[in-house]
Protein backbone atom coordinates (compact mmCIF):
# COMPACT_ATOMS: atom_id res chain seq x y z
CA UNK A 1 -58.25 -71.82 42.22
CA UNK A 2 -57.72 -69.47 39.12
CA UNK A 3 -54.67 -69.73 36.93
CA UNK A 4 -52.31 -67.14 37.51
CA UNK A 5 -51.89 -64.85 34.36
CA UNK A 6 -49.12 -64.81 32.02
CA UNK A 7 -48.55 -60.70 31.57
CA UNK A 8 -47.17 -58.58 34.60
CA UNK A 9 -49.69 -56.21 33.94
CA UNK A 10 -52.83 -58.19 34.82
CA UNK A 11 -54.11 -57.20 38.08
CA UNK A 12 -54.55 -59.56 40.65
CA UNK A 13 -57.67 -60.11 43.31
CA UNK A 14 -59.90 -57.39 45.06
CA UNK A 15 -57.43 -55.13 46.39
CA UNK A 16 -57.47 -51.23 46.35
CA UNK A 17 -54.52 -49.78 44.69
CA UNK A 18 -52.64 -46.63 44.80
CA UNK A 19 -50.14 -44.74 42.79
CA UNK A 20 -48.05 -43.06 45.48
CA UNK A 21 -46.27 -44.75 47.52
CA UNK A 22 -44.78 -43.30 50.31
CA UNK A 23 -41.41 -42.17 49.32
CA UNK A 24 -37.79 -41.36 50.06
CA UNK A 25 -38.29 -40.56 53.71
CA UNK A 26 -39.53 -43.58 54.53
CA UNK A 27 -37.36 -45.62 52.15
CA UNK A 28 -34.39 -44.03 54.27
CA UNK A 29 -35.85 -45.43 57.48
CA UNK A 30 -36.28 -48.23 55.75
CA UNK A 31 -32.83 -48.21 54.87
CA UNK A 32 -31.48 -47.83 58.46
CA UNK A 33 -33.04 -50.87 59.67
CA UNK A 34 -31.93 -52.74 57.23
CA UNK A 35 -28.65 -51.75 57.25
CA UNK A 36 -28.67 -52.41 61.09
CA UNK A 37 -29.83 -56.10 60.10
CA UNK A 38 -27.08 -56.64 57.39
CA UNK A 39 -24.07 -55.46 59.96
CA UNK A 40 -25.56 -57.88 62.75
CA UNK A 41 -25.42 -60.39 59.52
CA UNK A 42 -22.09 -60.23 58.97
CA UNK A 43 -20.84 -60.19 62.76
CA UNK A 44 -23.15 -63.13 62.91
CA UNK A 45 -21.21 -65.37 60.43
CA UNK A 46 -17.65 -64.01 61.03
CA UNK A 47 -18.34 -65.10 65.14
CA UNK A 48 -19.93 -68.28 63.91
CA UNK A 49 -16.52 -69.39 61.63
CA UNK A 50 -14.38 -68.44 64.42
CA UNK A 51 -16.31 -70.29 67.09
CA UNK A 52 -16.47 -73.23 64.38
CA UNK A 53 -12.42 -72.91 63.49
CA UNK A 54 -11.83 -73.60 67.33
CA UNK A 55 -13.90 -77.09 67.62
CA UNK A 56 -11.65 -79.49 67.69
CA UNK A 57 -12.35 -81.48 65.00
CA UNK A 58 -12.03 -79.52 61.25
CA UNK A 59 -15.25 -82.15 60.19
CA UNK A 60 -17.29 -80.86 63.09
CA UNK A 61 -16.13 -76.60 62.21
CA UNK A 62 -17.56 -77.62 59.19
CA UNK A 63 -20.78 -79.47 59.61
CA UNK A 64 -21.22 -75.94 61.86
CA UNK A 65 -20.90 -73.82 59.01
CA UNK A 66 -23.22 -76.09 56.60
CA UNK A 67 -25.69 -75.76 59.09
CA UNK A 68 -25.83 -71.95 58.92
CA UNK A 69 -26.02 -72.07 54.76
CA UNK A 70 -28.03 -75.06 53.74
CA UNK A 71 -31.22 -74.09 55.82
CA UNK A 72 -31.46 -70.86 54.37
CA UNK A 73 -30.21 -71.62 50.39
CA UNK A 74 -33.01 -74.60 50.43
CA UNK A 75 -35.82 -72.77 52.21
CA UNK A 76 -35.41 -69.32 50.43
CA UNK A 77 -38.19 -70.05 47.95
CA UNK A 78 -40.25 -70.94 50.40
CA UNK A 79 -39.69 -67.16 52.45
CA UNK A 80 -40.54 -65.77 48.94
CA UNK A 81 -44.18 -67.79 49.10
CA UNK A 82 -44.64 -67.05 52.69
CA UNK A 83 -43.70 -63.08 52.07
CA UNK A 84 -46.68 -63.41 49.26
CA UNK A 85 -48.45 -64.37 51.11
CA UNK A 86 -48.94 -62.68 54.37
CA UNK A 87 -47.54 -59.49 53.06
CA UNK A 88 -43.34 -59.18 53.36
CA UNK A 89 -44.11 -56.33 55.82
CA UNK A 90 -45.18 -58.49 58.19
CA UNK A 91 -42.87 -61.21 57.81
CA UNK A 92 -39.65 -59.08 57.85
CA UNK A 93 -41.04 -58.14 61.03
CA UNK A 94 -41.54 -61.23 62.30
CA UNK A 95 -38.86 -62.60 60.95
CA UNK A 96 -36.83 -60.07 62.36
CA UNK A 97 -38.07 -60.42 66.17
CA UNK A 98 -37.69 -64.25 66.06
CA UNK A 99 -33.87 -63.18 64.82
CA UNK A 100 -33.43 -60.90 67.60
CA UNK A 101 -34.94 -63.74 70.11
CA UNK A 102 -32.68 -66.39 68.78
CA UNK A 103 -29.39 -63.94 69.61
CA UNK A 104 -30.73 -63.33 72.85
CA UNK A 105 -31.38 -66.97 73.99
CA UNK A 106 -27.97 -68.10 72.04
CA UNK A 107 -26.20 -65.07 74.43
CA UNK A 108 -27.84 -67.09 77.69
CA UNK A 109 -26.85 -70.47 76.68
CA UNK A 110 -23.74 -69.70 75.74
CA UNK A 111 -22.96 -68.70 79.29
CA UNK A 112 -24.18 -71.51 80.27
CA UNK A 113 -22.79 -73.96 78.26
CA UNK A 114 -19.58 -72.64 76.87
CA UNK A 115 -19.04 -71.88 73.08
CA UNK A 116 -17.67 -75.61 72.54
CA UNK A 117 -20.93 -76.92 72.64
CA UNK A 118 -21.18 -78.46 69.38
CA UNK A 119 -24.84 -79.30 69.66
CA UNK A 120 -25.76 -75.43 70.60
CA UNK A 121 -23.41 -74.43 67.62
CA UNK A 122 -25.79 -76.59 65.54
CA UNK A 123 -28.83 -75.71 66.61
CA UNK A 124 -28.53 -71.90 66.43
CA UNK A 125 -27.22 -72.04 63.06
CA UNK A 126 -29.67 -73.96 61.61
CA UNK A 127 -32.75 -72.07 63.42
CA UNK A 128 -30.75 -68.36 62.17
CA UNK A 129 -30.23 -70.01 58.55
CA UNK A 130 -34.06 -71.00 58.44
CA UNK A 131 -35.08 -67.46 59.83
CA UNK A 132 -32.97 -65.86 57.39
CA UNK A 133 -34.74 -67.50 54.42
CA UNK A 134 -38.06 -65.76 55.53
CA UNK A 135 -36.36 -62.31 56.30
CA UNK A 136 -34.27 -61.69 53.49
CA UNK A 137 -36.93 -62.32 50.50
CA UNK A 138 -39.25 -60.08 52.41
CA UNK A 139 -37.18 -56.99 53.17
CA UNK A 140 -35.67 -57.10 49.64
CA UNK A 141 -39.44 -56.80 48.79
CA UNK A 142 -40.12 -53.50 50.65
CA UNK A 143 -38.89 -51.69 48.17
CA UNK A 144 -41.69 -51.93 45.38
CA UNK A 145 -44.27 -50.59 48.40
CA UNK A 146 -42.09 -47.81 49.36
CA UNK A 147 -40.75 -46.20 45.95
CA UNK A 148 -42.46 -45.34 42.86
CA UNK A 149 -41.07 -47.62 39.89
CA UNK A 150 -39.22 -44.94 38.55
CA UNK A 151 -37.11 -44.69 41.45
CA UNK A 152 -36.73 -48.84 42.23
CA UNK A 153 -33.62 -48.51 40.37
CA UNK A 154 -32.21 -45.53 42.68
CA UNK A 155 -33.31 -47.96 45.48
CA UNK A 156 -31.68 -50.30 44.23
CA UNK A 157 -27.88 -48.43 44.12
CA UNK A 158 -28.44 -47.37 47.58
CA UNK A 159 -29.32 -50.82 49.29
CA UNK A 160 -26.68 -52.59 47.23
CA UNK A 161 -24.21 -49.37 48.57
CA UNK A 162 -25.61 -50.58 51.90
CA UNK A 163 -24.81 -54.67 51.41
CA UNK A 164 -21.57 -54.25 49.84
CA UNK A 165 -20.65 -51.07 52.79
CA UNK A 166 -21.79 -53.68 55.75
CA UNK A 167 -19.86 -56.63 54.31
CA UNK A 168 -16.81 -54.26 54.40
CA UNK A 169 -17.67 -52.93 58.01
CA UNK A 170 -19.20 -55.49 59.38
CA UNK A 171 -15.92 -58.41 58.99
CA UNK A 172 -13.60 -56.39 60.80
CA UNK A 173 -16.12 -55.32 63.70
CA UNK A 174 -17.66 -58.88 63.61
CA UNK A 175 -13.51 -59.60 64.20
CA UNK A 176 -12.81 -57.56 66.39
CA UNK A 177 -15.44 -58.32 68.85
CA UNK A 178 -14.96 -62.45 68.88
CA UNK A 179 -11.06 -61.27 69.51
CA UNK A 180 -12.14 -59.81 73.00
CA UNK A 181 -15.59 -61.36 74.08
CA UNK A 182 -16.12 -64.62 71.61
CA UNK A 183 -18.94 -65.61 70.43
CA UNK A 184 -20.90 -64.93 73.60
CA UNK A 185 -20.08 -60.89 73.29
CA UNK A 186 -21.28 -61.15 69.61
CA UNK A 187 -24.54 -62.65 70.08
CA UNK A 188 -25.25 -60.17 72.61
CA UNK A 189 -23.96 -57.36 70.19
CA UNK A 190 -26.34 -58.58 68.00
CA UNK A 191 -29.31 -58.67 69.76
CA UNK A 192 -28.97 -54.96 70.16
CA UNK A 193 -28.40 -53.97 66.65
CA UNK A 194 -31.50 -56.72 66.04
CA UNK A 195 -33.69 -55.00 68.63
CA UNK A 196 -32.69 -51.80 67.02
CA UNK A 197 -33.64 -52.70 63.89
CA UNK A 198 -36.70 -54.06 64.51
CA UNK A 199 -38.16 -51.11 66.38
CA UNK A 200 -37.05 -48.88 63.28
CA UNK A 201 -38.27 -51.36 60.93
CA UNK A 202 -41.63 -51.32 62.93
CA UNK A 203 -42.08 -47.42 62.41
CA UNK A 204 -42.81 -48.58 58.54
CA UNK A 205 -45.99 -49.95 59.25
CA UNK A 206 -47.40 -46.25 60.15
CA UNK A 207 -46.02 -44.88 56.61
CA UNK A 208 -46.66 -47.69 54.60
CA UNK A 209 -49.45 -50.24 53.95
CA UNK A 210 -48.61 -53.75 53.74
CA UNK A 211 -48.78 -56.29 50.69
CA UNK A 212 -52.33 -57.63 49.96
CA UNK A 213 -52.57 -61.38 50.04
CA UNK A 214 -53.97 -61.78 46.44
CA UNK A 215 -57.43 -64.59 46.82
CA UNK A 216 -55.24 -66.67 44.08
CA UNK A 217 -52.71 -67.52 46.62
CA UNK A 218 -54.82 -67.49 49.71
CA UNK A 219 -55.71 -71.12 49.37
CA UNK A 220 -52.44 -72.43 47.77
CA UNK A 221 -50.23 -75.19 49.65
CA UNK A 222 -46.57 -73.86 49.72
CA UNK A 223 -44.97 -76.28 47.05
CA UNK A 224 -47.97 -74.67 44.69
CA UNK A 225 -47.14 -71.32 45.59
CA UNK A 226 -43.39 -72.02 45.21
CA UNK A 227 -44.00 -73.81 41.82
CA UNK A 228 -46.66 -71.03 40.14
CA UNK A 229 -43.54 -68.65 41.39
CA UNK A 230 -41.50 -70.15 39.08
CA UNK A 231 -44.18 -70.48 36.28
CA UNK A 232 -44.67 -66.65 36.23
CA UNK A 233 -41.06 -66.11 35.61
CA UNK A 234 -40.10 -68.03 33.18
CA UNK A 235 -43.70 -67.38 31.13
CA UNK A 236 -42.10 -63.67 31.43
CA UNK A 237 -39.73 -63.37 28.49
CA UNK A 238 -37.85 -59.80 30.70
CA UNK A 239 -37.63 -61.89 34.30
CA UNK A 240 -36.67 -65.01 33.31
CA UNK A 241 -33.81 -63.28 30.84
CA UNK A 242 -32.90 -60.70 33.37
CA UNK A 243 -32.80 -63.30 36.09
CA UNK A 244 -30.63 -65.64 33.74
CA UNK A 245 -28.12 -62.80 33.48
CA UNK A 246 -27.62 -62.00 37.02
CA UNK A 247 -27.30 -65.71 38.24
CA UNK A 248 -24.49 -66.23 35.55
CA UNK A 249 -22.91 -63.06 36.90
CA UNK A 250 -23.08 -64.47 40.21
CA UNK A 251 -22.06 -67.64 39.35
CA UNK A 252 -19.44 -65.97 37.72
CA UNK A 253 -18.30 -63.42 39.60
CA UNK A 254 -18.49 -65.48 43.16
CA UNK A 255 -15.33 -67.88 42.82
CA UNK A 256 -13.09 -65.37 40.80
CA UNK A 257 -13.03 -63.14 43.55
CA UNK A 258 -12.83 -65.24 46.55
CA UNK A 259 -10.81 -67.88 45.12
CA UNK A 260 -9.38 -67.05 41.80
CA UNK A 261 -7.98 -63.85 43.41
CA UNK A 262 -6.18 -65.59 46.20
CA UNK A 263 -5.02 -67.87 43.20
CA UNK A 264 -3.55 -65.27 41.22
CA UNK A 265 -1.90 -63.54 44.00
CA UNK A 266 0.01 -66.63 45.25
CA UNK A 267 1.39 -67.46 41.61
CA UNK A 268 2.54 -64.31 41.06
CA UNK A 269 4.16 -63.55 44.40
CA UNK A 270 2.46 -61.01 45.73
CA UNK A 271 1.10 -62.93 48.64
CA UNK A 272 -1.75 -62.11 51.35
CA UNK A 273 -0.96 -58.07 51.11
CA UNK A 274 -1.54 -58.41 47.18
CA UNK A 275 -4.99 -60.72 47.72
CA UNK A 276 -6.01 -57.94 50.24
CA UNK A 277 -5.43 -55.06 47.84
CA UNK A 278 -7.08 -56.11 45.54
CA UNK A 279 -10.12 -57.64 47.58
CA UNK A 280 -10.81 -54.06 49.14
CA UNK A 281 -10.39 -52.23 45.87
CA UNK A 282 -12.65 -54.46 44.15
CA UNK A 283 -15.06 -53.86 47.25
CA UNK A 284 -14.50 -49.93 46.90
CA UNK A 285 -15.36 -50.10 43.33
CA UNK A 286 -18.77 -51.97 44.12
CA UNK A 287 -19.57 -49.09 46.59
CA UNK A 288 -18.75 -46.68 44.44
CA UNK A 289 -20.94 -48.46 41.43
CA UNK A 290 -23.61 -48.71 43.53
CA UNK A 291 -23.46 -45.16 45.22
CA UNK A 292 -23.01 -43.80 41.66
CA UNK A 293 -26.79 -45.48 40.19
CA UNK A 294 -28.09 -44.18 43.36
CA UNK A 295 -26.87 -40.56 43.11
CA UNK A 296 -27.97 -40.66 39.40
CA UNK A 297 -31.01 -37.87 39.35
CA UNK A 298 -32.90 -40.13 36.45
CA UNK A 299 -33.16 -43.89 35.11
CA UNK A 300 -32.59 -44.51 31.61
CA UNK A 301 -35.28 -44.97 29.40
CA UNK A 302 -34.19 -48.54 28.66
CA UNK A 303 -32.64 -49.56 31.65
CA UNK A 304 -32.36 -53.40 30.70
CA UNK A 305 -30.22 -52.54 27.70
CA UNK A 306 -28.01 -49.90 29.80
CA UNK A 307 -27.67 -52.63 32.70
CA UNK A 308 -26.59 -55.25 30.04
CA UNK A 309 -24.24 -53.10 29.39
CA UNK A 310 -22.70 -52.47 32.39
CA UNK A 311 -22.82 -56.17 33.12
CA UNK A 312 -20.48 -56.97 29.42
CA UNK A 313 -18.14 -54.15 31.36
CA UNK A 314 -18.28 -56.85 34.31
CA UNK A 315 -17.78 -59.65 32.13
CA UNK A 316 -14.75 -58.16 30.39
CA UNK A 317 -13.26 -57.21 33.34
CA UNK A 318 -13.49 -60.73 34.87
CA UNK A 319 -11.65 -61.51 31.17
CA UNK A 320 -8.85 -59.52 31.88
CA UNK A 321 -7.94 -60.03 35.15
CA UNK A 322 -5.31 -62.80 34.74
CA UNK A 323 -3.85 -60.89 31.83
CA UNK A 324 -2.24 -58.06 33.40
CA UNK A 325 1.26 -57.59 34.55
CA UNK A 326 1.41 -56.23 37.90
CA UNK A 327 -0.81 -55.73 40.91
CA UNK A 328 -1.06 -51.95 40.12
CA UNK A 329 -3.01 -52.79 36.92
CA UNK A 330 -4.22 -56.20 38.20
CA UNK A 331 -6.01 -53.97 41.93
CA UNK A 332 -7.28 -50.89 39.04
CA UNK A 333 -9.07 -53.27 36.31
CA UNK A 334 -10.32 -55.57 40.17
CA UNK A 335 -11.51 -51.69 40.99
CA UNK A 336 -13.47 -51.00 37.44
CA UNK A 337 -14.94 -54.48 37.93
CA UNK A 338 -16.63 -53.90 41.00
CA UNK A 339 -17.61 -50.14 39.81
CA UNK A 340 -19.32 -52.04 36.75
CA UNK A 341 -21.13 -54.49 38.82
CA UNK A 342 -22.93 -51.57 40.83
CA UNK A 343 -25.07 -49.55 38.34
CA UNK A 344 -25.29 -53.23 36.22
CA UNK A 345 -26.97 -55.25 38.97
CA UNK A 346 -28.95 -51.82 40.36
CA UNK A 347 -30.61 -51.34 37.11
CA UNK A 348 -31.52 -55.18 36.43
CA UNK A 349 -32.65 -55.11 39.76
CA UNK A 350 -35.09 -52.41 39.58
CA UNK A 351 -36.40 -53.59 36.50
CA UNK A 352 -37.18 -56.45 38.01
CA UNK A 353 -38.95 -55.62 40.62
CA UNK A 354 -40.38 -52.32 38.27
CA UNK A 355 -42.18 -55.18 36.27
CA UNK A 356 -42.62 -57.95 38.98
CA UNK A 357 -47.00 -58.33 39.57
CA UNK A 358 -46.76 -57.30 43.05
CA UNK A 359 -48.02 -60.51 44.48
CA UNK A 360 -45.08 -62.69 43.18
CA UNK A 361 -42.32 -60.48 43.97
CA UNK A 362 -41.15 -61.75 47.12
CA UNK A 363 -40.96 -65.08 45.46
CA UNK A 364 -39.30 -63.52 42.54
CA UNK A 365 -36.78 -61.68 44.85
CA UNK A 366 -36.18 -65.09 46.55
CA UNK A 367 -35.16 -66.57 43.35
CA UNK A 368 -32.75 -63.66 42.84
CA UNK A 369 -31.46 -64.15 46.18
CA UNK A 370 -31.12 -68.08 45.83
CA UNK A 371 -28.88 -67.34 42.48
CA UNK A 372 -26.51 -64.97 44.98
CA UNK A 373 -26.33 -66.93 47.52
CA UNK A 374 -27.26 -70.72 47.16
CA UNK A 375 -25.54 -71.43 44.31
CA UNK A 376 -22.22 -69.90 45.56
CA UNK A 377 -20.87 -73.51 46.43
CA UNK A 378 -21.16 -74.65 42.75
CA UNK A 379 -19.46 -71.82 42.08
CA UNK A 380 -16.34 -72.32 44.10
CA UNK A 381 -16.63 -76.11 42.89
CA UNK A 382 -16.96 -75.82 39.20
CA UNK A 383 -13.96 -72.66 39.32
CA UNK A 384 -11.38 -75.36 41.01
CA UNK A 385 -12.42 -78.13 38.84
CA UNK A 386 -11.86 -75.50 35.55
CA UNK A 387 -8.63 -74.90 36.95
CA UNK A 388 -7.46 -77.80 37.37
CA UNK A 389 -8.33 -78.96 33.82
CA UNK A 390 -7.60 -76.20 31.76
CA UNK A 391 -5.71 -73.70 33.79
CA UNK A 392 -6.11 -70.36 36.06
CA UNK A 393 -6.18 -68.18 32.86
CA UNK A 394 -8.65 -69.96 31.09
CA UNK A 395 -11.28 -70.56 34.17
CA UNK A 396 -11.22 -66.75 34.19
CA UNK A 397 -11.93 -66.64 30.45
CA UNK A 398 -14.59 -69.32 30.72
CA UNK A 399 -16.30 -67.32 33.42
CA UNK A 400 -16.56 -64.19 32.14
CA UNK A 401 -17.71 -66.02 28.75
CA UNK A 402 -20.65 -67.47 30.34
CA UNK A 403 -21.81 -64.17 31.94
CA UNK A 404 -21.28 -62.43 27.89
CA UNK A 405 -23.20 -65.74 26.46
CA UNK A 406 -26.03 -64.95 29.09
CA UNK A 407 -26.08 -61.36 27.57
CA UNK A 408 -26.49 -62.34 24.35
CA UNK A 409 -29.40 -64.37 24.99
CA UNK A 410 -31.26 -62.16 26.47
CA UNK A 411 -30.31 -58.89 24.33
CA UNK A 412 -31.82 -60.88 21.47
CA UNK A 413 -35.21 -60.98 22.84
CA UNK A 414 -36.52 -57.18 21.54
CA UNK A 415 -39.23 -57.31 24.53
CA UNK A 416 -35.81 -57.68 26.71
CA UNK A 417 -34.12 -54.78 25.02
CA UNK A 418 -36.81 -52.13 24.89
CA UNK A 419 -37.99 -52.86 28.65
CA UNK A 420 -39.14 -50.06 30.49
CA UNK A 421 -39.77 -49.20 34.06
CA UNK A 422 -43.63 -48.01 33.35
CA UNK A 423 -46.32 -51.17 33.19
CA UNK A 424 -49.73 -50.89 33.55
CA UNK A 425 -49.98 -52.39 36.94
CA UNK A 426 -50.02 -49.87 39.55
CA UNK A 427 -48.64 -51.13 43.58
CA UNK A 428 -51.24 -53.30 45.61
CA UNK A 429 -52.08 -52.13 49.05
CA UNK A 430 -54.26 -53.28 51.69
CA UNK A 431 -56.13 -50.57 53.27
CA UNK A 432 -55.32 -51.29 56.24
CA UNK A 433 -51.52 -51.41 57.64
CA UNK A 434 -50.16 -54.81 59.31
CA UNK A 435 -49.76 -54.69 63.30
């Protein structure tokens, strides 16, 4: 087997290339699938707590909801290899019909069972948690085939716009439906918007042609792939920088808003109508950030210096938060922090996968994902044991100080700060679509 190079830019394999991908038609179809995915996501795990919260034992509600996370933090490197490797086409496809059977067989046994079943509980979670780590490193992959790398930055806004809009939409729909039909009515709700999504999703494979499996990785074992993923990025002085800046901003970000939020509120008085405020008008300021990088008609020249920047707004922000008097000012700066977050993470984003070799970038994209999502826990963890020790104030401060110390690390690197969208490396096609 031949060593992987060390520069983005080396092409990879026999494959035939081309330099025009399909577009923004086909991103948007791509775009309503996936957004039919992400609000079937969310109903998902808002029916799954509630069905949990009503077991009778709080050690079993939670065992039910470790079951839906672990699978899919640990095996989320692992979807990135297997996207690679097949093509993420395919595998967000099939991914995406094994999701959609799941729902469908849950709905039936549910029925039969009743939704106190502990065992079924179990089991559904952890076979949805698994599936999940193959899907979601795949579809956040599509992108690079669909777009030119000028416009993976515009994608970028417009599927975060998507996330953030479907987490908003989707908690309150995923509510109200356990409130009249349980989990039972969800499932089944879900296995339409899956089924929907996965016959729009299928549409792609006449518009696009799927990721060639490179010869380097056709004969790797999975722990190889997985481990000469993570050599590529950190021999990459841009993605391993770039990716060190947005886990700190998750890490960051994730337990100030869910927890340090609620904690503010609470000492201050203004109780759960105060938390709620300024929840939502952090979440409409993360729309709006988003919406506003993908409205933008161009991409800065330097768009990892620009998205730095936005990301010190973030980390300022996050600063300030426990410093203000009221929760006017308190829900406005919560607002101008999720605004900053938008065109920050959009443009870091595209970069990355602008410069990604097109053959690592669903493992690259499920290294991103792992720093969003796996390493949430440690988040809320480390935030209440910095709050305990040295105070509410000063977790905030020490947050936001690790996201500005991950800035300057990588702003020093001049490869980091002069990064462009334009490599030498056109996007690698078969010739042939998937089935």
């Amino acid at each position: 087997m031949s060593t992987p190079p060390s520069s983005p830019s080396t092409a990879q394999g026999t494959q035939t290339t081309s330099p025009h991908p399909p577009g923004k038609r086909t991103f948007a179809r791509f775009l309503e699938g996936f957004g039919l995915s992400l609000i079937g996501d969310q109903i998902w795990f808002v029916a799954l707590g509630w069905a949990a919260a009503r077991l009778d034992s709080p050690l079993q509600a939670s065992a039910v909801m470790a079951c839906a996370s672990i699978p899919r933090a640990a095996l989320l490197l692992v979807g990135g290899s297997v996207a690679d490797r097949y093509g993420p086409l395919k595998i967000a496809l099939s991914s995406q019909a094994l999701r959609l059977a799941v729902m469908a067989a849950a709905t039936g046994a549910l029925l039969l069972s009743g939704e106190s079943a502990l065992w079924l509980l179990i089991t559904v979670a952890v076979v949805f948690g698994a599936l999940d780590a193959a899907h979601m490193p795949a579809a956040a992959s599509l992108p690079i085939h669909i777009l030119s790398k000028q416009d993976l930055p515009k994608g970028q806004g417009a599927v975060q716009t998507l996330e953030r809009t479907a987490s908003v939409i989707g908690a309150p729909v995923g509510g109200f439906i356990v409130a009249y039909g349980g989990l039972t009515m969800a499932t089944a709700v879900n296995a339409l918007l899956f089924t929907g999504a996965l016959l729009i999703l299928r549409t792609l494979t006449r518009r696009i042609p799927a990721a060639a499996a490179p010869e380097e990785t056709s004969g790797e074992g999975t722990w190889r792939s997985v481990r000469s993923g993570l050599a590529y990025v950190a021999r990459d002085p841009v993605l391993s920088r770039i990716l060190l800046v947005i886990t700190m901003l998750n890490l960051a970000l994730a337990a100030p808003v869910n927890i340090g939020i609620a904690l503010l509120a609470s000492h201050r008085g203004w109780g759960a109508t105060g938390f709620s405020t300024i929840v939502m008008t952090f979440a409409g300021g993360a729309i709006c950030g988003a919406l506003f990088q993908a409205a933008l008609r161009s991409t800065p020249k330097a768009p990892a210096a620009i998205g730095l920047l936005w990301v010190a707004g973030s980390g300022l922000c996050i600063a300030a938060l426990p410093l203000l008097p009221n929760l006017t000012t308190t829900a406005s700066l919560a607002a101008l922090l999720g605004f900053t977050t938008g065109p920050g993470s959009a443009l870091l984003f595209g970069l990355i996968q602008a410069r990604t070799q097109t053959n690592y970038v669903g493992r690259v994209m499920a290294l991103a994902t792992f720093s969003a999502l796996g390493l949430t826990p440690i988040s809320f963890t480390l935030f209440g044991v910095l709050t305990d020790l040295t105070g509410l104030t000063t977790a905030f401060i020490i947050c936001a100080s690790t996201v500005l110390a991950s800035i300057a690390i990588a702003s020093t690197n001049r490869v980091v700060r002069t990064a462009t969208l334009d490599t030498s490396e056109p996007t690698t096609y078969r010739d042939r679509p998937s089935p």
